[in-house]
Protein backbone atom coordinates (compact mmCIF):
# COMPACT_ATOMS: atom_id res chain seq x y z
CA UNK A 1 114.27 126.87 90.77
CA UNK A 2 116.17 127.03 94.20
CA UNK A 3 117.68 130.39 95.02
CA UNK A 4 121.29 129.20 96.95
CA UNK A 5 123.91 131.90 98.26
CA UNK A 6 127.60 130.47 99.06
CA UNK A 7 128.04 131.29 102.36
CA UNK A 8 131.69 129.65 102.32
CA UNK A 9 134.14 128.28 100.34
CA UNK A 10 137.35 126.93 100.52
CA UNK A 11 138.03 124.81 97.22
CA UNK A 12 138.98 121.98 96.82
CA UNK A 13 138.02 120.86 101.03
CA UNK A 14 134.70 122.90 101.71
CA UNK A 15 131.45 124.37 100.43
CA UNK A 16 128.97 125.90 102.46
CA UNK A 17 125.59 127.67 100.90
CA UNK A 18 121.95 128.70 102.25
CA UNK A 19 118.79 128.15 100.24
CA UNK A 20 116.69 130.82 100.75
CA UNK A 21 113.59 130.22 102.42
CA UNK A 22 111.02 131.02 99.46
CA UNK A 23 112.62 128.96 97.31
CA UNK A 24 112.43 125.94 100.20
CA UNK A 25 108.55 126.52 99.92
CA UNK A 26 107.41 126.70 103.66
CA UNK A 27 109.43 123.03 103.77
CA UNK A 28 112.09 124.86 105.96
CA UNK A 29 113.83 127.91 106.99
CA UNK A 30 117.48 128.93 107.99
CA UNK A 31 118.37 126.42 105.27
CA UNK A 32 122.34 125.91 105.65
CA UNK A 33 124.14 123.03 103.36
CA UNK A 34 128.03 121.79 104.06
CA UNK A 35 129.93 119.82 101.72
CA UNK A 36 133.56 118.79 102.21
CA UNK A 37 136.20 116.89 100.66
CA UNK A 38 138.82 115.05 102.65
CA UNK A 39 141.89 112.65 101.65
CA UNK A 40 141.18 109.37 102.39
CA UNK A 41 143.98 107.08 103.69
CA UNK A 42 143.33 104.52 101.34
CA UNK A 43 143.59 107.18 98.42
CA UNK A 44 140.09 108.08 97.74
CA UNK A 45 137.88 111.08 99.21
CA UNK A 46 136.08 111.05 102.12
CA UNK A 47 132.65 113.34 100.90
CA UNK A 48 130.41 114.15 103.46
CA UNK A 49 127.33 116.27 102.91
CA UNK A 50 125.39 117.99 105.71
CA UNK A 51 121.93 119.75 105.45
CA UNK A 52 120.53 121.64 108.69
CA UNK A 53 117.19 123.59 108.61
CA UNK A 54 114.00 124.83 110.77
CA UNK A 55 111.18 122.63 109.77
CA UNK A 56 108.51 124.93 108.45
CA UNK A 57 105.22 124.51 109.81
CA UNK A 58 102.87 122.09 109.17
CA UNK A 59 102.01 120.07 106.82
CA UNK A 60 105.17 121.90 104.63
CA UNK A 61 107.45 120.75 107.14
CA UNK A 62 106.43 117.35 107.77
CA UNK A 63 107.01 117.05 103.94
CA UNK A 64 110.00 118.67 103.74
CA UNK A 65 112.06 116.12 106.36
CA UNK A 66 111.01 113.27 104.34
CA UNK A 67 111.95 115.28 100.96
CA UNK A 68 115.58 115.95 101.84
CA UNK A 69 116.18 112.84 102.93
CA UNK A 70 115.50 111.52 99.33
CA UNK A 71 117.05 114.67 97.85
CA UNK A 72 120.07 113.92 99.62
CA UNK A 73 120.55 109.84 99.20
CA UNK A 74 119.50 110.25 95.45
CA UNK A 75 122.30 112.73 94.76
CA UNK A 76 124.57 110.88 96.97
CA UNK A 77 123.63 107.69 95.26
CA UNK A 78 124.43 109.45 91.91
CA UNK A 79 127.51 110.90 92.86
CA UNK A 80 128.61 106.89 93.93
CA UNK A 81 127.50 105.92 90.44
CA UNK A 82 129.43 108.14 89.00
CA UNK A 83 132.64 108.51 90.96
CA UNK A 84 132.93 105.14 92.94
């Protein structure tokens, strides 16, 4: 399990949280994630999701780049399955 604090949020436009850095497993530190939700012109939603970290140190780190990059474009692929 990952432990995640909100750190902002501003429904329906923003959410902002921090895994904490045992949970990450040495992968990184000063873990921040940003989601946000804008009105497209076209009538759709623009999502955008950020994820900013400290790689940890080696080898955890060098695994954790690679790890939320498919963390992040599977759940972003899932969330285009299911929404469009």
């Amino acid at each position: 399990p990952t432990l995640e604090t909100v750190m902002a949020l501003e429904p329906p436009l923003l959410l902002a949280y921090s895994a904490s850095d045992a949970s990450l497993m040495g992968m990184f530190t000063d873990h921040l994630g940003v989601l946000t939700c804008e009105p497209h012109k076209d009538g759709g939603t623009w999502f955008t999701w950020l994820s900013y970290g400290v790689p940890g140190r080696a080898p955890m780190g060098w695994f954790g780049s690679g790890m939320f990059r498919f963390m992040i474009g599977t759940s972003m692929s899932n969330l285009r399955k299911r929404f469009g």
